[in-house]
Each structure stands twice: as structure tokens, then as C-alpha cells.
C-alpha atoms as a PDB file:
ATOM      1  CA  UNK A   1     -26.271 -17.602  10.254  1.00  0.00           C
ATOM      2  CA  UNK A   2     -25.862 -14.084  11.182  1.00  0.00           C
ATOM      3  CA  UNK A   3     -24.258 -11.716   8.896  1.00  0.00           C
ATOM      4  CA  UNK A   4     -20.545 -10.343   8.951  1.00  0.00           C
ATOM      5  CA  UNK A   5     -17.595  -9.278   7.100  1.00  0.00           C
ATOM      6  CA  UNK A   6     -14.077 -10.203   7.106  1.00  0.00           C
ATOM      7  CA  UNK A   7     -11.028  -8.091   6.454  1.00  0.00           C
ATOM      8  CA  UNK A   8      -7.813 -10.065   5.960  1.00  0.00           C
ATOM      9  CA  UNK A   9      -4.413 -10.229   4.546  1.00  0.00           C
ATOM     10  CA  UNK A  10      -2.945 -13.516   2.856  1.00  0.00           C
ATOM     11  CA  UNK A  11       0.682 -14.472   1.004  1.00  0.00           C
ATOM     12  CA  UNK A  12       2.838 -12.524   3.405  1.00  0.00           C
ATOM     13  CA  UNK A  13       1.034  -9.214   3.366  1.00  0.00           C
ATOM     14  CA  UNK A  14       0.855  -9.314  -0.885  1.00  0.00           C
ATOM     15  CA  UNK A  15      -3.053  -9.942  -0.916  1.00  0.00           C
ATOM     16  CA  UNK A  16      -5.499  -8.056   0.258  1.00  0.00           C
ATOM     17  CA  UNK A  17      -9.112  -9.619   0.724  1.00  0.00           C
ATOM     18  CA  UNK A  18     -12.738  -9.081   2.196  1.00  0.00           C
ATOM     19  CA  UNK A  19     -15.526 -11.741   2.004  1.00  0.00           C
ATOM     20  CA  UNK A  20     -19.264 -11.341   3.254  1.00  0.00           C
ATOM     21  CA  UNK A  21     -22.178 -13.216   4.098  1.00  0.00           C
ATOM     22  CA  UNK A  22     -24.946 -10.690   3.499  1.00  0.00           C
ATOM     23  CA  UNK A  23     -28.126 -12.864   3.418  1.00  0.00           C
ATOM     24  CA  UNK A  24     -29.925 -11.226   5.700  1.00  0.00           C
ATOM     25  CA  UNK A  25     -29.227  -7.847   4.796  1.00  0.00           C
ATOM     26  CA  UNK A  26     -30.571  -7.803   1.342  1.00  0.00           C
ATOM     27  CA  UNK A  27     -33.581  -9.973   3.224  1.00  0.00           C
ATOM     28  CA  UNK A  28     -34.213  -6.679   5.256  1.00  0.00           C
ATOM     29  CA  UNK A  29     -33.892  -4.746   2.189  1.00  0.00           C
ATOM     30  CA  UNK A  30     -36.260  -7.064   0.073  1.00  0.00           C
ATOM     31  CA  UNK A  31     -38.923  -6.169   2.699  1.00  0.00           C
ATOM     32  CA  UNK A  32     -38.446  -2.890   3.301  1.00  0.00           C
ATOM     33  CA  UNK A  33     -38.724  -1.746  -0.475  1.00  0.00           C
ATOM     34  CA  UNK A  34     -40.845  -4.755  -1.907  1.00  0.00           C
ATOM     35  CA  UNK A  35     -38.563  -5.755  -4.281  1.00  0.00           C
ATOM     36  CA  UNK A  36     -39.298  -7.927  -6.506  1.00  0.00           C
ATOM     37  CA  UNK A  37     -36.495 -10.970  -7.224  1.00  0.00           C
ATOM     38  CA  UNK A  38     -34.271  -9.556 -10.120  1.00  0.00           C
ATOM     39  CA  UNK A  39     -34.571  -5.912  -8.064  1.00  0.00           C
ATOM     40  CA  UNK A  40     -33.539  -8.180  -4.766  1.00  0.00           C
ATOM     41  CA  UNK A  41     -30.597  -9.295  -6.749  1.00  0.00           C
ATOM     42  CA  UNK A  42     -29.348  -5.930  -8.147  1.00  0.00           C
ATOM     43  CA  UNK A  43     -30.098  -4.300  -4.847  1.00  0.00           C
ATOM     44  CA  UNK A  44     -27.957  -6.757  -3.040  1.00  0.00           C
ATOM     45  CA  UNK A  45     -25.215  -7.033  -5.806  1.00  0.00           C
ATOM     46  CA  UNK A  46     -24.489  -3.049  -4.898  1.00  0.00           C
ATOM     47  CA  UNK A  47     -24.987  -3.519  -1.167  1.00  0.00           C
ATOM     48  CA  UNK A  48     -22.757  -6.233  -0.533  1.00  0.00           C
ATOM     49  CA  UNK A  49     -20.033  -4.360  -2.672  1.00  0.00           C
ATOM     50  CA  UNK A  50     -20.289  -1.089  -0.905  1.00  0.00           C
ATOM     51  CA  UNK A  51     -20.281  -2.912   2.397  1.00  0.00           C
ATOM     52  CA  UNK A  52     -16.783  -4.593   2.020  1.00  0.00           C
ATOM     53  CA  UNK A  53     -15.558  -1.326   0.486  1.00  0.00           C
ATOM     54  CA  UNK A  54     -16.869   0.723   3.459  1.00  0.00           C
ATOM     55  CA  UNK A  55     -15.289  -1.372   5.922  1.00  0.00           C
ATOM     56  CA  UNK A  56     -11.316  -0.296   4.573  1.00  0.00           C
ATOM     57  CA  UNK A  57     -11.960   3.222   5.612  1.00  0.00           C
ATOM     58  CA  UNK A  58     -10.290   4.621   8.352  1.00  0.00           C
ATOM     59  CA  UNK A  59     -12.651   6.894  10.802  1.00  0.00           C
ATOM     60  CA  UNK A  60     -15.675   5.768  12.626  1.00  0.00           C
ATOM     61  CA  UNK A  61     -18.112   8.448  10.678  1.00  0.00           C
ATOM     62  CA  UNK A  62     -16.827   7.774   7.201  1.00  0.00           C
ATOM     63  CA  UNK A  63     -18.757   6.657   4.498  1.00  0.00           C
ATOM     64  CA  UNK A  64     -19.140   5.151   0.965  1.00  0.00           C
ATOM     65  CA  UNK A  65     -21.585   6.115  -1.533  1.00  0.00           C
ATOM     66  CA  UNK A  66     -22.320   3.925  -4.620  1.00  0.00           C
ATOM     67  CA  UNK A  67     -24.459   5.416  -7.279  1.00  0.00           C
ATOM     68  CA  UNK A  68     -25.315   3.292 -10.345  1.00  0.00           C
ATOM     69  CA  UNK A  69     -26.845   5.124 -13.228  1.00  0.00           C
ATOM     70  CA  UNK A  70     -27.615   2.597 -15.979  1.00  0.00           C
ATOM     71  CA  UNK A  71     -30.401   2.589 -19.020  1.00  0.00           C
ATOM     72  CA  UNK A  72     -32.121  -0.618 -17.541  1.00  0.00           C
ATOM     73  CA  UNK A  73     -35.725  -0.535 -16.512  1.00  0.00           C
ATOM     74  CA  UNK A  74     -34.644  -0.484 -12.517  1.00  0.00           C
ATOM     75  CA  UNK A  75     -33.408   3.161 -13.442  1.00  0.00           C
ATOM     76  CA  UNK A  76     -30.821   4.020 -10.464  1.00  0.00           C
ATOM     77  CA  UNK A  77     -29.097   2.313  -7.491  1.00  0.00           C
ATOM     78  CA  UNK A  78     -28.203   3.910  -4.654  1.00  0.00           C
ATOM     79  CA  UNK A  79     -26.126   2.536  -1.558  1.00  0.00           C
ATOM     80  CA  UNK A  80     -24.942   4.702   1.452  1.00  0.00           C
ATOM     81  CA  UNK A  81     -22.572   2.388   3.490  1.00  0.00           C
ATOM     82  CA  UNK A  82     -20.357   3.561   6.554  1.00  0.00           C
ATOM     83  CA  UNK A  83     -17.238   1.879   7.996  1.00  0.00           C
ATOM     84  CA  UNK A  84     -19.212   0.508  10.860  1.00  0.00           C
ATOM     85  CA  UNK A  85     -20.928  -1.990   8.652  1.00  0.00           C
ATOM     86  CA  UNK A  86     -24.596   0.313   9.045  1.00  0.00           C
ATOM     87  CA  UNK A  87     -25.901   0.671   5.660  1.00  0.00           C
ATOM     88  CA  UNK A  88     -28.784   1.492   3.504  1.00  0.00           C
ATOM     89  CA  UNK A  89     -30.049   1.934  -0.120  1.00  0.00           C
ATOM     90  CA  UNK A  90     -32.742   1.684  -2.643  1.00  0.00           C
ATOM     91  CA  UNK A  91     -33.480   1.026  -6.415  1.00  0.00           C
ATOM     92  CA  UNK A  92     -35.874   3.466  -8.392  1.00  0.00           C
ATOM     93  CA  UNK A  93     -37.941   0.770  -9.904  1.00  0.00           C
ATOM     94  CA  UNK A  94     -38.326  -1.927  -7.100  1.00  0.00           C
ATOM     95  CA  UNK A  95     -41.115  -3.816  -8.588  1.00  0.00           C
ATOM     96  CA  UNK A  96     -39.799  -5.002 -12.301  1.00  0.00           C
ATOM     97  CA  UNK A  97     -40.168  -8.864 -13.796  1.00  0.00           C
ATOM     98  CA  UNK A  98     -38.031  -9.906 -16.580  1.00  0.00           C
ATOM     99  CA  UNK A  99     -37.467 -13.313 -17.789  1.00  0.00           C
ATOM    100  CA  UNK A 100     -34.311 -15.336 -16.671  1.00  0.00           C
ATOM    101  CA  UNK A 101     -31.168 -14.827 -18.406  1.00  0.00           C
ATOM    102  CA  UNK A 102     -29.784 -17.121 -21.159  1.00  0.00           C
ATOM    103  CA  UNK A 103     -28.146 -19.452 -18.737  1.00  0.00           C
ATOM    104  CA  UNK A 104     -31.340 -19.595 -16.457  1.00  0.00           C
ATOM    105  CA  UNK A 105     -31.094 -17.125 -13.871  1.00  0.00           C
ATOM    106  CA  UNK A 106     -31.743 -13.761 -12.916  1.00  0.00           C
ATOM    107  CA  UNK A 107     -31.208 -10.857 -15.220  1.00  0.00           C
ATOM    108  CA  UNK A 108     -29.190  -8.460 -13.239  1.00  0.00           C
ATOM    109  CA  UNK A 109     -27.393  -6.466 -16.471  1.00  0.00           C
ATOM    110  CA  UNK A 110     -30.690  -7.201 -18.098  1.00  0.00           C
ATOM    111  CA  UNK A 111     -32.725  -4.631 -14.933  1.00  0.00           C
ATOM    112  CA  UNK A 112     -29.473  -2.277 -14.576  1.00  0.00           C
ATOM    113  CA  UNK A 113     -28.572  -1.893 -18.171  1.00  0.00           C
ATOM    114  CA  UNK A 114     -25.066  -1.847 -19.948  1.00  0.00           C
ATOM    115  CA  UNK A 115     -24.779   1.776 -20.745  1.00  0.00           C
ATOM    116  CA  UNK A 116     -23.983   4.244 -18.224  1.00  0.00           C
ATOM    117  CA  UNK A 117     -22.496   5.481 -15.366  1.00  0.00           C
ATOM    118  CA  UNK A 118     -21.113   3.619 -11.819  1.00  0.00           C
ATOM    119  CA  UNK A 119     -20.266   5.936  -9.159  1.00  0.00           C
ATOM    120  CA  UNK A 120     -18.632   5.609  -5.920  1.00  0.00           C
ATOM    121  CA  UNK A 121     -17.744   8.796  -3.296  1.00  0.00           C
ATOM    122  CA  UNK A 122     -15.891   8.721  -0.220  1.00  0.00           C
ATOM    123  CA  UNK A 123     -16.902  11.123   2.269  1.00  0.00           C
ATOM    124  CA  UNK A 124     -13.653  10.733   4.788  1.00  0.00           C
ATOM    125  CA  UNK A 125     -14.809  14.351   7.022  1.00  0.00           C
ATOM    126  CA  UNK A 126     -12.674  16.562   4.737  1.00  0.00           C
ATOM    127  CA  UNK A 127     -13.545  19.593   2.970  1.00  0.00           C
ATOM    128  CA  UNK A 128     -14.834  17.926  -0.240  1.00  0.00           C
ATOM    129  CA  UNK A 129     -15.581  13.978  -0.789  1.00  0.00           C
ATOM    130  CA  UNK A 130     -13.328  12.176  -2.874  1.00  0.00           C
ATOM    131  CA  UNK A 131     -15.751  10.961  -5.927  1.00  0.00           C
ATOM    132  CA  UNK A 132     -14.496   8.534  -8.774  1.00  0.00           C
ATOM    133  CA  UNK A 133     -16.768   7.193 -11.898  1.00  0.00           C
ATOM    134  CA  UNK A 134     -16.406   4.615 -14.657  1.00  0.00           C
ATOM    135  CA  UNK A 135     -18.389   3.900 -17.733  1.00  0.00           C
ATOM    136  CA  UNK A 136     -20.504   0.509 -16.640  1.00  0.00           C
ATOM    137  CA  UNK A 137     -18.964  -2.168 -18.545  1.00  0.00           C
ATOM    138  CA  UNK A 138     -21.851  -5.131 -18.178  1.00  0.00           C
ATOM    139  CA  UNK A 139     -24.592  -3.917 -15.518  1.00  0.00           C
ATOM    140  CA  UNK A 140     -23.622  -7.040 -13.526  1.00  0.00           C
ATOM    141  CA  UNK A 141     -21.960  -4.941 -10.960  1.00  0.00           C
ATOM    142  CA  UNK A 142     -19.434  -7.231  -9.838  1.00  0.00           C
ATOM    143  CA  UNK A 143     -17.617  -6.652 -12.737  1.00  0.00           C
ATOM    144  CA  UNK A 144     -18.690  -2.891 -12.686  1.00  0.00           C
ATOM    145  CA  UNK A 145     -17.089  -2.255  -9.482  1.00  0.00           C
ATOM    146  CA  UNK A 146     -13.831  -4.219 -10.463  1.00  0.00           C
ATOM    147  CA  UNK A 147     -13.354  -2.159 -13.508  1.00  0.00           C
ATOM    148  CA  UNK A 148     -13.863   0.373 -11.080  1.00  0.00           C
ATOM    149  CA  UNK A 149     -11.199  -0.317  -8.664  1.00  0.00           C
ATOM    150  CA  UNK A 150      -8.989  -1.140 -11.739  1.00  0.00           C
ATOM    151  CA  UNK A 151      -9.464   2.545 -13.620  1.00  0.00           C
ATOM    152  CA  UNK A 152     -10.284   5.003 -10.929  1.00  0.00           C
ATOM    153  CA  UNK A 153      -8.082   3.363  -8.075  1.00  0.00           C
ATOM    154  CA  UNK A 154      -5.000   1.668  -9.741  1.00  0.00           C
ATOM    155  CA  UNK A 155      -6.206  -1.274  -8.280  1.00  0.00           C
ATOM    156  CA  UNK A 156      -6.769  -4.338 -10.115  1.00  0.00           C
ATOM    157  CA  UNK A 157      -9.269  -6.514  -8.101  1.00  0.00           C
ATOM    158  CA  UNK A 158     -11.532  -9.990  -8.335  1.00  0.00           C
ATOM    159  CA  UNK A 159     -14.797  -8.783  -7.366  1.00  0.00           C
ATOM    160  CA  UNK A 160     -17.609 -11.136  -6.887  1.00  0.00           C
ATOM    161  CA  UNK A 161     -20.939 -10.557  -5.559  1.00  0.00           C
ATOM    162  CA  UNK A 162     -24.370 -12.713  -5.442  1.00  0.00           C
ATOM    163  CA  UNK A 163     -27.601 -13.196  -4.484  1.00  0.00           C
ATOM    164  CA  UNK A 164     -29.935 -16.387  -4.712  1.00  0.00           C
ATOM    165  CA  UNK A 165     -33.925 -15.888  -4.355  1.00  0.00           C
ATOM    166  CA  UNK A 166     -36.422 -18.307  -3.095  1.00  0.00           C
ATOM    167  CA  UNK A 167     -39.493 -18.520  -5.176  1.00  0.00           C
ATOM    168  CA  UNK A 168     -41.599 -16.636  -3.264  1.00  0.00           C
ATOM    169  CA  UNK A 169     -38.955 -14.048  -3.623  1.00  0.00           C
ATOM    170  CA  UNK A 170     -37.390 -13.954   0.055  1.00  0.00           C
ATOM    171  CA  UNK A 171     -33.684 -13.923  -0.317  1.00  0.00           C
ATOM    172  CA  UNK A 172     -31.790 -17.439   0.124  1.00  0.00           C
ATOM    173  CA  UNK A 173     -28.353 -16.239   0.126  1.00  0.00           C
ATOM    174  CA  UNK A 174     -25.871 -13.187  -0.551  1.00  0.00           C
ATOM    175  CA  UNK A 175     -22.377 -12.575  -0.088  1.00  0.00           C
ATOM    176  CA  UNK A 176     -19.380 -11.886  -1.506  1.00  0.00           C
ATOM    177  CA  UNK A 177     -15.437 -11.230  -2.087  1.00  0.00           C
ATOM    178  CA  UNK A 178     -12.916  -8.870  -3.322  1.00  0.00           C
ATOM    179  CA  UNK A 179      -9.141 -10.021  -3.569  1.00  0.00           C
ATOM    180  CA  UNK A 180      -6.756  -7.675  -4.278  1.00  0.00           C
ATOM    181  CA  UNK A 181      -3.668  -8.351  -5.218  1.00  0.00           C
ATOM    182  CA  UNK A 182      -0.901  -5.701  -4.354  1.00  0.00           C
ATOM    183  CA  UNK A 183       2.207  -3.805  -5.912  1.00  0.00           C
ATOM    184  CA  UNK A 184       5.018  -6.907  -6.358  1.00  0.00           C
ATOM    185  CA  UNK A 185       2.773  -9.703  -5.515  1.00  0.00           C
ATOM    186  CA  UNK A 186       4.007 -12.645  -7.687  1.00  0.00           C
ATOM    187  CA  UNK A 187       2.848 -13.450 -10.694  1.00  0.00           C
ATOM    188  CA  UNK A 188       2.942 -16.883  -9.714  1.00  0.00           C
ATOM    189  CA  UNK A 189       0.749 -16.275  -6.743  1.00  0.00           C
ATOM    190  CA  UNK A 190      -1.735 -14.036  -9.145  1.00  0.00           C
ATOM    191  CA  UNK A 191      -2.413 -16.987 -11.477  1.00  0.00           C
ATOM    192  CA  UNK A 192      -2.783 -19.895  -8.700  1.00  0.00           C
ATOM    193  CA  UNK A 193      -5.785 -17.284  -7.054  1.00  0.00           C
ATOM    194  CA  UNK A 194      -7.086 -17.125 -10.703  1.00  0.00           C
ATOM    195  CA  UNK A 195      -7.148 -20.971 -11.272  1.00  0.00           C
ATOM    196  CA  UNK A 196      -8.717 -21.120  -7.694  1.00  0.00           C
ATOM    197  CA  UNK A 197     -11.418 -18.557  -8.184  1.00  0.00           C
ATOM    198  CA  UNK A 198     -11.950 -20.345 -11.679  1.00  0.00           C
ATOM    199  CA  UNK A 199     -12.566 -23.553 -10.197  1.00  0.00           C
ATOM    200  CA  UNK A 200     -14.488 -22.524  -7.152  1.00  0.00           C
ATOM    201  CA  UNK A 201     -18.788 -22.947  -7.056  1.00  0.00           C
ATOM    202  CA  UNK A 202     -20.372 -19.232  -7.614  1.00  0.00           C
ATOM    203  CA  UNK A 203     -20.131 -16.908  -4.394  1.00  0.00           C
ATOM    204  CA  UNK A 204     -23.905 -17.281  -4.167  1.00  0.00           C
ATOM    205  CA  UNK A 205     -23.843 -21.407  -3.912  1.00  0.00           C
ATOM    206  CA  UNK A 206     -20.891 -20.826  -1.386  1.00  0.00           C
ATOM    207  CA  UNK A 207     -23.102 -18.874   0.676  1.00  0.00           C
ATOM    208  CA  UNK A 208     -26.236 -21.279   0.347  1.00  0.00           C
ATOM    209  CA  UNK A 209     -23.563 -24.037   1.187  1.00  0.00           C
ATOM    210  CA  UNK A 210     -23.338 -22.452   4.577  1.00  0.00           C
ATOM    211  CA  UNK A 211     -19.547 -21.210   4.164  1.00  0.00           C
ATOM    212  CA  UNK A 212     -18.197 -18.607   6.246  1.00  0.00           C
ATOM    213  CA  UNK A 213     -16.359 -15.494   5.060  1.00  0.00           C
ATOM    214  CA  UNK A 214     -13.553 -17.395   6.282  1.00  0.00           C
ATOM    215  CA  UNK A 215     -14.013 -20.502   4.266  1.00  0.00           C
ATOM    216  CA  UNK A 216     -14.664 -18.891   1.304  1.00  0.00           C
ATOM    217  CA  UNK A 217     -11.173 -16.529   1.570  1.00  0.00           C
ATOM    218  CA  UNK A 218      -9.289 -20.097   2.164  1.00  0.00           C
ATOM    219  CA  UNK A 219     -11.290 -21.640  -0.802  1.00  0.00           C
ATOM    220  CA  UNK A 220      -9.913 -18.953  -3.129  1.00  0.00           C
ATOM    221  CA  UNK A 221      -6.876 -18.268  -1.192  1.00  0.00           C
ATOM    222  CA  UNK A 222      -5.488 -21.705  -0.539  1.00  0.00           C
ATOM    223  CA  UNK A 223      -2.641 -22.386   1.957  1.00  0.00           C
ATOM    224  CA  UNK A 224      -1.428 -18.658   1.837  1.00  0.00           C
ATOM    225  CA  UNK A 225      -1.521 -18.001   5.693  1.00  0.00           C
ATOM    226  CA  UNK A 226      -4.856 -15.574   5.446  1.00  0.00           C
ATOM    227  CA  UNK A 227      -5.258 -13.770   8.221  1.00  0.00           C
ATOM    228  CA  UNK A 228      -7.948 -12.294  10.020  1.00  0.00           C
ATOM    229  CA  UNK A 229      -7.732  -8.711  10.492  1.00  0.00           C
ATOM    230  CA  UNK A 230     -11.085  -7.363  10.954  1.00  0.00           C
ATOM    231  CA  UNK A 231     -14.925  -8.541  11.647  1.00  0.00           C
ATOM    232  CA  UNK A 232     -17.639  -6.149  10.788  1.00  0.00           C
ATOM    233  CA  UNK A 233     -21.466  -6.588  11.681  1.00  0.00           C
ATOM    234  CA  UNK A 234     -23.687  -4.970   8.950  1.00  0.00           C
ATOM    235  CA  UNK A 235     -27.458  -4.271   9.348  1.00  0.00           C
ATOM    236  CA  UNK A 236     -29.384  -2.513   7.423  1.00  0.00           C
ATOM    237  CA  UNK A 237     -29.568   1.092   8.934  1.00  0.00           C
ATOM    238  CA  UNK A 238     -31.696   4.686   8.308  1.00  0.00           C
ATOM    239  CA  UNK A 239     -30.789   7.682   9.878  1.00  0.00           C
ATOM    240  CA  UNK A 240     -33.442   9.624   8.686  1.00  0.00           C
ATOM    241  CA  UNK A 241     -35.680  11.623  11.267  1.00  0.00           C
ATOM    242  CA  UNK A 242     -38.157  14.387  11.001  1.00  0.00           C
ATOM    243  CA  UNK A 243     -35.612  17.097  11.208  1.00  0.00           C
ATOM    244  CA  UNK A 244     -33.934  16.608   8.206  1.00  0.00           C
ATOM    245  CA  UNK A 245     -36.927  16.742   6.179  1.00  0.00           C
ATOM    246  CA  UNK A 246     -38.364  19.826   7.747  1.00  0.00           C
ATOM    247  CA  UNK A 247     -34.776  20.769   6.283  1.00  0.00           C
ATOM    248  CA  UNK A 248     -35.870  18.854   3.013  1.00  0.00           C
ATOM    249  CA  UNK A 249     -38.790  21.097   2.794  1.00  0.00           C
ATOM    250  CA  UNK A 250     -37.458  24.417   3.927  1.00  0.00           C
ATOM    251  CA  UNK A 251     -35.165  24.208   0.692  1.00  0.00           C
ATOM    252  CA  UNK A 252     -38.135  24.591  -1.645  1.00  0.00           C
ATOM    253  CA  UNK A 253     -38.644  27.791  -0.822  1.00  0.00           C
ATOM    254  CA  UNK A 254     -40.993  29.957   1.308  1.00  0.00           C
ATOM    255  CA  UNK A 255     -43.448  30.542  -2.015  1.00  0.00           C
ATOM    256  CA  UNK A 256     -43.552  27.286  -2.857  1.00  0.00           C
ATOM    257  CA  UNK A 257     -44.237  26.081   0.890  1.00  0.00           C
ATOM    258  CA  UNK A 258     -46.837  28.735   0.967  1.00  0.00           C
ATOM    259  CA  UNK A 259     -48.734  27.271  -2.182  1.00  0.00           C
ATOM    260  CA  UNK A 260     -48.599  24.339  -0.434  1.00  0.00           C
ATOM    261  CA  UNK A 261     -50.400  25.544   2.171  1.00  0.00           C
ATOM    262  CA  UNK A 262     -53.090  27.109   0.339  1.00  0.00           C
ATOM    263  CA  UNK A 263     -53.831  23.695  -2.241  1.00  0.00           C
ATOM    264  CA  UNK A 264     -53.260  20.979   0.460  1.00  0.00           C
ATOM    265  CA  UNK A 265     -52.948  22.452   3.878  1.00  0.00           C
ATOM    266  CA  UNK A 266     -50.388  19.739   4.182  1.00  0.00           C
ATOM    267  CA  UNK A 267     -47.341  17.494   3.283  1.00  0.00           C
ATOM    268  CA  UNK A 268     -46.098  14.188   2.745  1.00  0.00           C
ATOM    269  CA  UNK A 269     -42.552  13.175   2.383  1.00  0.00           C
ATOM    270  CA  UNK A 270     -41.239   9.753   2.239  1.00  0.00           C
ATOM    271  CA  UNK A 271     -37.122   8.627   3.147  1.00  0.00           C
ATOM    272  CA  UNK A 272     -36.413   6.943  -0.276  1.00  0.00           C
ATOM    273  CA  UNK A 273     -33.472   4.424   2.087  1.00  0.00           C
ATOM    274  CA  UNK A 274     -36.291   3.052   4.198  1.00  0.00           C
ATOM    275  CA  UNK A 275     -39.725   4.276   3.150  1.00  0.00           C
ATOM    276  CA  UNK A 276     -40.699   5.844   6.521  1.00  0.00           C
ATOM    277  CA  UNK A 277     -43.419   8.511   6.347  1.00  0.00           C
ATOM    278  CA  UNK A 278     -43.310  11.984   7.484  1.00  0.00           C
ATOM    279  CA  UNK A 279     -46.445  14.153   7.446  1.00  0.00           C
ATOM    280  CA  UNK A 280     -46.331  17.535   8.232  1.00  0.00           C
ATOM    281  CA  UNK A 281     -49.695  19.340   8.843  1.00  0.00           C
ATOM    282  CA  UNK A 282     -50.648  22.656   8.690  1.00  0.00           C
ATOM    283  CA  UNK A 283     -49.435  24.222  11.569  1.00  0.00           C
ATOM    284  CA  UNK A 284     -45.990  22.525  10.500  1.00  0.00           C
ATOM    285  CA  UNK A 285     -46.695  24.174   6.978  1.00  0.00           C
ATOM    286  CA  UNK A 286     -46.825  27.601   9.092  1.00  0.00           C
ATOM    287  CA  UNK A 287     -43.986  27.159  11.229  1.00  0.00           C
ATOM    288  CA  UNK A 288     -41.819  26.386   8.220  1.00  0.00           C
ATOM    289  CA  UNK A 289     -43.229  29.207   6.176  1.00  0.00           C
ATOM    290  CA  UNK A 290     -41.826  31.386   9.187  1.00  0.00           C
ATOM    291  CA  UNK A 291     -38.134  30.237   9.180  1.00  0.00           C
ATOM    292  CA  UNK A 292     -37.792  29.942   5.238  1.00  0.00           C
END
């Protein structure tokens, strides 16, 4: 089934809600880092979340960053998603192992650690990016980026994300939701999307079920007239090229690209998103060492 996102309203405009199926995007991911399954699962936690938050912003060229700092062993996460459903994003320690959880699966707060920092900045094509952080409150980053939406937005949301791993570590499923509730919604209509969220199978075992965003919104949502608003493709997307890195370089500094020169004769630099290689030889060295 091919990836996509859903945008929708429900309950007469008072909900707010995006679902995903993101299997194949955290597949992509998977193989273009290596990852390892718990890495896989944290990876695709933060991309899935970023994605459905990218999608509400307004111009073509805006985008969301998510930046999760915790004192796990996978040291940081880093998304970049825009509002056209392209994103990317990488973990610092791709190849970790750690045992299963207490309740048998994969250790996601275990790899990301409960102490630190989540992130999120919205670069909207403004002078300066609006930029928000929260203390993490479990490293399972669902509940991260609700507490999130909750402290640095004024707006309480159910956040779920998930990701279920084959054995030999290709991902099985990933998706997930985020229902928002809005100023006046009913308290009546709060706790029936409660009970249903309580009572429905984890968003990962939706996904491996084969439901679509749209079934899963209407399992949580019920008979509250949800309605479509917006479908979103995403794929997992670099823009890197060989011009921003020469500009990578040039920032080190003519003396230091000059002692480059002389010890290696050459360089190497690597896109951390999507692991392409530039190499840059010594008449490259030269040319930069004349426009630094």
C-alpha cells in the first residue's frame, strides 16, 4: 500500500485530525542509514510525527524541523520535513541493540533516553524561524511531541506514532495519528474519543491490519462526520548537492582548507540525511582556497 497522509476535520469543525501510513518511508530510511530495529523504530517514531505536523503549514517551501536531544545511546534525532510531504532525517547512532522492553517489544525510550531536550522549528520564509522546546517527558516520542503541542502550542493533542519490524529488521508497518481537539469542543465529545482511542488495537497493528488513514480516523473518531480535507504523498527526500558542501567547506576557513591541502591533498564529506558522498580533490581544494 503506498504511503499518504490525511488531513481532516470531524464533530462539526471541533476536531482536528491527521493519520498516516508511513511504512514505506521509514523502509527507505532503514536502508539508507542501516538502522538497526530499535534505531528503525525511533527513526520512524520522529518521522511520522514531523510528517503530519509539516503537512498543516501553509506555503509550499515551508518546513518543520524536529530535533530530539536525549541521554540514550542513539544520541540525537533529527527530522527535516516540508509541507509537501518530502522529508528526511537521521539518528547519530544507527546501529545500537538493546533487549526488548518489559512488555516485549522494542525499546524506543530505552535508545532515546528520558532526560533531555525535544525540539521542533518552523521555518515559514520569515525573518527568523519560529522554534519551541520541551523537556522530554518518556523518550517514546509520541508522548514527547504531545507534551509538546500541549506546553509550547496551547494545544492539547492525542499523539500516536508506531513502527513494527520484521526480524530481519525491514520495516512491517508505520503510521500514525494526532487528534486535536479544539477551543469549546465538548467535553462529552473529548471523553467518547478517549474511550475510543482506549479501546482501539495500537496504531502499529492498525497499520499491519492494512487500515487506511481513513479507517483509522473513523476507528477513533466514530460517527462524527470526519472529513477529508487534505491527502499528502511523503517520500523520503535529500536535497543535498555538491554546492552546498563546497559551501560546507568554505566555512572552515581558508587556513584550515589550506592544511588540508598540504596533509591530504583532498576531502571527503558525507550528507548526514542520506549518506551520499562528496569528494573534492585537489584542484577543488585550490579553487576553494581561492574564494575563502
Amino acid at each position: 500500500m503506498k504511503d499518504y497522509i490525511i488531513r481532516a476535520t470531524a464533530a462539526n469543525g471541533n476536531i482536528r485530525a491527521f493519520a498516516a501510513t508511513t511504512t514505506n518511508l521509514v523502509d527507505t530510511a532503514r536502508k539508507t542509514h542501516g538502522l538497526y530495529p530499535v534505531a528503525s523504530a525511533a527513526l520512524g517514531r520522529a518521522m511520522t510525527a514531523a510528517a503530519m505536523m509539516a503537512i498543516d503549514l501553509k506555503g509550499k517551501n515551508d518546513t518543520l524541523s524536529l530535533v530530539i536531544k536525549g541521554d540514550g545511546p542513539i544520541g540525537n534525532i533529527v527530522v527535516v520535513a516540508k509541507s509537501t510531504g518530502k522529508i528526511k532525517g537521521y539518528v547519530d547512532n544507527p546501529q545500537i541493540e538493546l533487549p526488548l522492553n518489559s512488555v516485549g517489544k522494542l525499546d524506543v525510550s530505552g535508545a532515546v533516553g528520558t532526560q533531555g531536550k525535544l525540539t521542533v522549528i518552523k521555518d515559514l520564509g520569515l525573518k527568523e524561524p519560529y522554534a519551541g522546546q520541551v523537556d522530554l517527558v518518556s523518550g517514546e516520542i509520541g508522548e514527547d511531541i504531545a507534551y509538546y503541542m500541549a506546553f509550547s502550542e496551547q494545544q492539547p493533542s492525542a499523539v500516536a506514532v508506531g513502527v513494527l519490524v520484521y526480524p530481519d529488521g525491514s520495516v512491517k508497518a508505520a503510521g500514525g495519528f494526532i487528534i486535536q481537539p479544539l477551543p469549546g469542543a465538548p467535553d462529552k465529545l473529548i471523553d467518547e474519543i478517549e474511550r475510543n482511542i482506549y479501546e482501539a488495537p495500537p496504531i502499529s497493528t492498525m497499520v499491519d491490519q492494512g487500515m487506511k488513514p481513513e479507517e483509522i480516523l473513523e476507528k477513533i473518531l466514530g460517527s462524527m462526520d470526519l472529513k477529508i480535507n487534505d491527502t499528502i504523498y511523503p517520500e523520503f527526500s535529500c536535497d543535498c548537492n555538491r554546492e552546498r558542501l563546497e559551501a560546507v567547506l568554505l566555512t572552515i576557513g581558508k587556513k584550515e582548507l589550506e592544511a588540508i591541502l598540504e596533509e591530504d591533498g583532498k576531502a571527503e564529506l558525507v550528507c548526514h540525511y542520506c549518506n551520499t558522498v562528496y569528494n573534492f580533490d585537489e584542484e577543488d581544494i585550490k579553487r576553494l582556497i581561492k574564494n575563502a
